[in-house]
C-alpha atoms as a PDB file:
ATOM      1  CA  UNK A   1      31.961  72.839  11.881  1.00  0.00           C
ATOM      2  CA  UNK A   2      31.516  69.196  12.646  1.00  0.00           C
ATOM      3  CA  UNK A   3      31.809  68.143  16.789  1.00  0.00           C
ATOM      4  CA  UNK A   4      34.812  66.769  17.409  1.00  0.00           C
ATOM      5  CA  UNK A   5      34.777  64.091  19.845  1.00  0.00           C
ATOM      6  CA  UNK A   6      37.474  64.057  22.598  1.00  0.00           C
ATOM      7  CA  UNK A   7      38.794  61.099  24.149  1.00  0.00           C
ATOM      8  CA  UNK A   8      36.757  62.156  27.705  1.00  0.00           C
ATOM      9  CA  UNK A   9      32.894  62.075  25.541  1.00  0.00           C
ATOM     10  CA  UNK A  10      34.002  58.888  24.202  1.00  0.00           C
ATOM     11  CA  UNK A  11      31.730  55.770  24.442  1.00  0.00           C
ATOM     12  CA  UNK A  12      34.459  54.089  26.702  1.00  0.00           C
ATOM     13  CA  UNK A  13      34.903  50.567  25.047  1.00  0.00           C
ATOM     14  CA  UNK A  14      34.250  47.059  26.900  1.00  0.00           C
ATOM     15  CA  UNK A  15      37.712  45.989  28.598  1.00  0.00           C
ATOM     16  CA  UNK A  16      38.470  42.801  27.174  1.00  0.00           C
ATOM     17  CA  UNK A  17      40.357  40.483  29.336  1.00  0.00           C
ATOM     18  CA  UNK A  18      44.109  38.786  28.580  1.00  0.00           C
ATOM     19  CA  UNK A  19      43.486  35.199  26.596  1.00  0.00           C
ATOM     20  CA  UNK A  20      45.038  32.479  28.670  1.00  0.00           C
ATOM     21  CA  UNK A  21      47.418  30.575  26.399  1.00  0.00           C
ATOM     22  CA  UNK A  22      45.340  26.833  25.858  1.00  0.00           C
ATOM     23  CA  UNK A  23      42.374  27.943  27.697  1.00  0.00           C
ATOM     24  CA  UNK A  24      39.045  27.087  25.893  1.00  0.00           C
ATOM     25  CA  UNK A  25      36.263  30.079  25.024  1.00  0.00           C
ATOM     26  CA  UNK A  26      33.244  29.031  27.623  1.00  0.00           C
ATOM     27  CA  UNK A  27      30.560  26.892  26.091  1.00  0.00           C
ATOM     28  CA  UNK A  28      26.978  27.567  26.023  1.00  0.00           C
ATOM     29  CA  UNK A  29      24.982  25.618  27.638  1.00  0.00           C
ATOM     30  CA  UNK A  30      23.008  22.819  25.158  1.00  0.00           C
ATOM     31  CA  UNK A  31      19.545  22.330  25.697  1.00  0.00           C
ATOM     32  CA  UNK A  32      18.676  18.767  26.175  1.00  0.00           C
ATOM     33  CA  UNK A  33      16.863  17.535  23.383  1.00  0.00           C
ATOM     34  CA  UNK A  34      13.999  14.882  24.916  1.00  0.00           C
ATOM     35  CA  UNK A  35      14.711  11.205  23.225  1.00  0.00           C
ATOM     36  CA  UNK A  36      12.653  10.869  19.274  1.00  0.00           C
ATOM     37  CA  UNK A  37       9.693   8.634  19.794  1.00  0.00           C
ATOM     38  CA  UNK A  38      11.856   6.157  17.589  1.00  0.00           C
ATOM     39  CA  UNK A  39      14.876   6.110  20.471  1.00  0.00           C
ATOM     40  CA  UNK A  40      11.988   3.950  22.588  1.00  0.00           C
ATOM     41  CA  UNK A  41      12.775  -0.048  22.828  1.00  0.00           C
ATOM     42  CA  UNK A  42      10.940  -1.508  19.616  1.00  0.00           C
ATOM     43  CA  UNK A  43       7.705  -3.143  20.923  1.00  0.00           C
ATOM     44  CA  UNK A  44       7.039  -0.088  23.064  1.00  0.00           C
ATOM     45  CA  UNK A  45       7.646   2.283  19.670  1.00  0.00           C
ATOM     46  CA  UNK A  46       5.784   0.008  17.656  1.00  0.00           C
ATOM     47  CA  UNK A  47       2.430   0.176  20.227  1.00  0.00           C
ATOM     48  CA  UNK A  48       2.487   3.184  21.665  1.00  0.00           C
ATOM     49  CA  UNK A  49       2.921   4.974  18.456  1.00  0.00           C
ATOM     50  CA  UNK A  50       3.340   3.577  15.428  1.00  0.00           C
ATOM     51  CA  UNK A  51       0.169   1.492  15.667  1.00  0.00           C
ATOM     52  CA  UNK A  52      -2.410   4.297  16.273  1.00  0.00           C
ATOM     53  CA  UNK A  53      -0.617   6.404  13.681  1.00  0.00           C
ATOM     54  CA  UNK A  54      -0.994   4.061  11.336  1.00  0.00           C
ATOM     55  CA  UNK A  55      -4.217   3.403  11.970  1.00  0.00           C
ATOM     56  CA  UNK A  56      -5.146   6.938  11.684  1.00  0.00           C
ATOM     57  CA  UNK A  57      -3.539   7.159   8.336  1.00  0.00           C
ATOM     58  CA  UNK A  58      -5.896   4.408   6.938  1.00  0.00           C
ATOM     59  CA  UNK A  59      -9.037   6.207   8.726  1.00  0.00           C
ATOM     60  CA  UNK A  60      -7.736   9.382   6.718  1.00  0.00           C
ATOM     61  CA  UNK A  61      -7.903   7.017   3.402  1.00  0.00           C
ATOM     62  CA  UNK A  62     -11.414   5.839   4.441  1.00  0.00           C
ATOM     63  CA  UNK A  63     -10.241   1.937   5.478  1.00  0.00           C
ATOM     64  CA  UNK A  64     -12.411   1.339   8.464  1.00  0.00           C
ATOM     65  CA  UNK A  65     -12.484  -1.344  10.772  1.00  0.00           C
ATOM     66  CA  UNK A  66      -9.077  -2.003  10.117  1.00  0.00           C
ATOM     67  CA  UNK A  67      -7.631  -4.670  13.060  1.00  0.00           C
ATOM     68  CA  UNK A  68      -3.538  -3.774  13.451  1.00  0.00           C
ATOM     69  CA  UNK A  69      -1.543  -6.031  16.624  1.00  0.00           C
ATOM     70  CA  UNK A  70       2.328  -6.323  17.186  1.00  0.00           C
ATOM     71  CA  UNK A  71       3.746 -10.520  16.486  1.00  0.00           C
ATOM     72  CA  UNK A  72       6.021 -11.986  16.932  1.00  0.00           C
ATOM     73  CA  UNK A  73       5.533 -15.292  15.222  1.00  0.00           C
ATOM     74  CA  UNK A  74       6.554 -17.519  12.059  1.00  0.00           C
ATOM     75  CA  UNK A  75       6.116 -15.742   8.543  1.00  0.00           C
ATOM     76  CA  UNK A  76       3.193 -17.154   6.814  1.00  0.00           C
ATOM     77  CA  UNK A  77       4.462 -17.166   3.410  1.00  0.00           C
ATOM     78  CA  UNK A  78       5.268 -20.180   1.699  1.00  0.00           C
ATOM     79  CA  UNK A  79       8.833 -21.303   1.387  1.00  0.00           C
ATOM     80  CA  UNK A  80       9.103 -19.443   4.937  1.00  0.00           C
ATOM     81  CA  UNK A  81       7.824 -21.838   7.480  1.00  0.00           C
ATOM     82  CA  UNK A  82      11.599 -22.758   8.438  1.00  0.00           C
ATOM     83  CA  UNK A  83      12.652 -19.390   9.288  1.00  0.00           C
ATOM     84  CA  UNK A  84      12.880 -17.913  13.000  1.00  0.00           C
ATOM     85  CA  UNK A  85      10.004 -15.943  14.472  1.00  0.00           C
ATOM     86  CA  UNK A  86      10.124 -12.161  13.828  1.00  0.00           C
ATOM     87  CA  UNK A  87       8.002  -9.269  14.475  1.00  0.00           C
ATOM     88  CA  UNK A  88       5.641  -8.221  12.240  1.00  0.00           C
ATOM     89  CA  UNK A  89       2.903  -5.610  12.221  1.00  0.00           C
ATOM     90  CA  UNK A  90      -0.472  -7.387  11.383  1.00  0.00           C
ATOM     91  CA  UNK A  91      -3.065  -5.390   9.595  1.00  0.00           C
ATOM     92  CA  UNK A  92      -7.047  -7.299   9.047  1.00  0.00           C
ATOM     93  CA  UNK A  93      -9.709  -5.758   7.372  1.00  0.00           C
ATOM     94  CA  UNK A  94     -12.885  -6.491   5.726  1.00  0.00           C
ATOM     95  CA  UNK A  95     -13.478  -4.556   1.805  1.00  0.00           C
ATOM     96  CA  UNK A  96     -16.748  -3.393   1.208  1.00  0.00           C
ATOM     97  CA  UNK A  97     -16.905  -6.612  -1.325  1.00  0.00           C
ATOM     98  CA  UNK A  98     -17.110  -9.328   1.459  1.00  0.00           C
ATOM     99  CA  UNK A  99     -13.721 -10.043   1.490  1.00  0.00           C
ATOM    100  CA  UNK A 100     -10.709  -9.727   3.866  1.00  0.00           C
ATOM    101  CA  UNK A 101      -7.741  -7.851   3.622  1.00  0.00           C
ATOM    102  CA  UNK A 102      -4.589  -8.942   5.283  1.00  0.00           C
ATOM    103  CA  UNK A 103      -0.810  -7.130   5.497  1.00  0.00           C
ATOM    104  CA  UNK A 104       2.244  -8.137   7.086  1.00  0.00           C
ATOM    105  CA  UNK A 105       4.794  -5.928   7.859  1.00  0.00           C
ATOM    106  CA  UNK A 106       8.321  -7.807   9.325  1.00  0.00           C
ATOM    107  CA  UNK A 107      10.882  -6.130  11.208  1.00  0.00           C
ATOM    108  CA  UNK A 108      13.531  -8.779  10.923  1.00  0.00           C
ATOM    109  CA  UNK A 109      16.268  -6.693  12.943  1.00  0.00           C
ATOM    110  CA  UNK A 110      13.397  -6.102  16.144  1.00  0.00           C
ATOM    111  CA  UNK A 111      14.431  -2.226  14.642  1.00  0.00           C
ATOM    112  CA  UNK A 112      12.566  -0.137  12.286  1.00  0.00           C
ATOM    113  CA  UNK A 113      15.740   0.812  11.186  1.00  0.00           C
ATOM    114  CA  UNK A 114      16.836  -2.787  10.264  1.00  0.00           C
ATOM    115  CA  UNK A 115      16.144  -4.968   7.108  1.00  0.00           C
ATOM    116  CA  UNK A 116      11.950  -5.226   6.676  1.00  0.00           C
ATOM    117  CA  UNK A 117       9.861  -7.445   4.196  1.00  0.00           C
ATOM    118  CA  UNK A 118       5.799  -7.333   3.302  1.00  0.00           C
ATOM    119  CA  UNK A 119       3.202  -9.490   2.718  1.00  0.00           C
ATOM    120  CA  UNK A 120      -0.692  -9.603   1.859  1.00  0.00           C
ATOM    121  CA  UNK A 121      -3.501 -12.030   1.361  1.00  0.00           C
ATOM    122  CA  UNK A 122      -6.668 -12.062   0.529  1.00  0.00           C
ATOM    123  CA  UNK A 123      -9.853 -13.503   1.831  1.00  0.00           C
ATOM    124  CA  UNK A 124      -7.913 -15.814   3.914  1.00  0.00           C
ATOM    125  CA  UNK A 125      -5.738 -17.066   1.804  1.00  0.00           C
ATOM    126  CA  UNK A 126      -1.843 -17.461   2.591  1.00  0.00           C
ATOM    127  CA  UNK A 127       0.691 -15.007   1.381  1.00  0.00           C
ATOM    128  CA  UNK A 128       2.562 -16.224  -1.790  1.00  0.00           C
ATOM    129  CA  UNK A 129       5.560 -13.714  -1.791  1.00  0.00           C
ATOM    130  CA  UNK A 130       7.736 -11.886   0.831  1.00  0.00           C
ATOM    131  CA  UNK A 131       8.745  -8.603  -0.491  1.00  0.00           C
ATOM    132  CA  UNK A 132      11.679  -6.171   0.330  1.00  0.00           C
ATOM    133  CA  UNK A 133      10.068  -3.619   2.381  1.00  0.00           C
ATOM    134  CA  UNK A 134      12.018  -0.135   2.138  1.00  0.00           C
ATOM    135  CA  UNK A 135      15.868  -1.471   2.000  1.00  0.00           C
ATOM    136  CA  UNK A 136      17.524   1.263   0.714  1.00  0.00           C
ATOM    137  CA  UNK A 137      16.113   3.883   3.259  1.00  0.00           C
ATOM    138  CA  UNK A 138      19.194   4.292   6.325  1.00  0.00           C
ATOM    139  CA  UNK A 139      17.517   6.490   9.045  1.00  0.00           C
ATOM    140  CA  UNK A 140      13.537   5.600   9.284  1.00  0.00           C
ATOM    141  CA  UNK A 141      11.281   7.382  11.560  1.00  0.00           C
ATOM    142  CA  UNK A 142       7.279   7.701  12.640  1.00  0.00           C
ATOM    143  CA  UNK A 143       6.620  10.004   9.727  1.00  0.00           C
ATOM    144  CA  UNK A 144       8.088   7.939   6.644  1.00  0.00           C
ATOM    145  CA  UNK A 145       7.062   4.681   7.970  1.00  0.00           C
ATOM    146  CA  UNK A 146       3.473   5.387   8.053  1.00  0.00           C
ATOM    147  CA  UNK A 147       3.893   7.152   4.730  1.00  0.00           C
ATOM    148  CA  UNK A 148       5.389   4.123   3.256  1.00  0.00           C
ATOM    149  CA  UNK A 149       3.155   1.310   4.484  1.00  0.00           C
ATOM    150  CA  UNK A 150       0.367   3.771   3.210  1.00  0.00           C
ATOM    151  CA  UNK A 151       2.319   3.998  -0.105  1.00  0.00           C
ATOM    152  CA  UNK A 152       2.481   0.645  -0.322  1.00  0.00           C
ATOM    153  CA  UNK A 153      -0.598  -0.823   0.178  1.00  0.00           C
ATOM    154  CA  UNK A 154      -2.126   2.138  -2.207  1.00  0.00           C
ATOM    155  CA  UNK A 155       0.265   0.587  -4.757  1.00  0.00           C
ATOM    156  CA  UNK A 156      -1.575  -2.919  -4.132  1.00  0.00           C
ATOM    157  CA  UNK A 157      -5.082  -0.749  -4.515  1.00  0.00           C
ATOM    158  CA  UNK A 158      -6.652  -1.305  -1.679  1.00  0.00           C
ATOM    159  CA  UNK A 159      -6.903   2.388  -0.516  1.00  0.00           C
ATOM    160  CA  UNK A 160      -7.614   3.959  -3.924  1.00  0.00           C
ATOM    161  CA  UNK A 161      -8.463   2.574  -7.034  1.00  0.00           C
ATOM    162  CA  UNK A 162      -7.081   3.828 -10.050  1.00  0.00           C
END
């Protein structure tokens, strides 16, 4: 015969107390997330981290020697000389055929999520186009922005040659 359980040998139950009408369940605490790297102000962002990472990522693509600063100065393109100063990431680097490579990346917005344009030159010479840089991209962060300068200067083969 099975045990039957009485009432007293009962697991008593938790007592539940009375809901007050309107009153909200109690929240749990959120843990503060610390800011993203890409919450800094833009020139501090730009330095402190994407700079070196970027630099890195070319090091990992064997580009060495490669000179990257922070501008803010006219774009060097022609048809641009009237425009306003903007930022622009400046990357310098001499090829193993004696000649210099130079990129510009513009941050016209002084945001990385903002509207951005590129630019390159060769030994010396000036830039002859301003390209869209990225447009369609909403939320941009340490990560994809490295991966897309790499991206595109692979695309101009000057990391690996097809």
């Amino acid at each position: 015969m099975p045990e039957e359980t009485t009432p007293d040998s009962a697991t008593p139950e938790p007592v539940k107390e009375p809901a007050i009408a309107g009153a909200k369940p109690e929240a749990k605490a959120k843990k503060e997330k610390p800011p993203a790297l890409e919450d800094k102000p833009f020139p501090d962002f730009i330095q402190q981290d994407f700079l070196p990472a970027l630099k890195a990522g070319l090091e990992s693509q064997s580009i060495q020697g490669v000179e990257l600063s922070l501008e803010k100065k006219k774009i060097d393109v022609i048809g641009f000389s009237q425009s306003p100063d903007c930022w622009q990431v400046v990357g310098v680097w001499s090829s193993g055929y004696k000649q210099t490579r130079e990129f510009n990346l513009y941050f016209f917005d002084e945001t990385i999520n903002g509207k951005k344009g590129f630019s390159y030159a060769e030994s010396g010479g000036k830039a002859s186009t301003l390209e869209s840089f990225r447009i369609d991209e909403r939320k941009s962060d340490l990560g994809l922005l490295v991966f897309w300068t790499l991206q595109r200067l692979n695309a101009q083969k000057w990391l690996v040659r097809n």
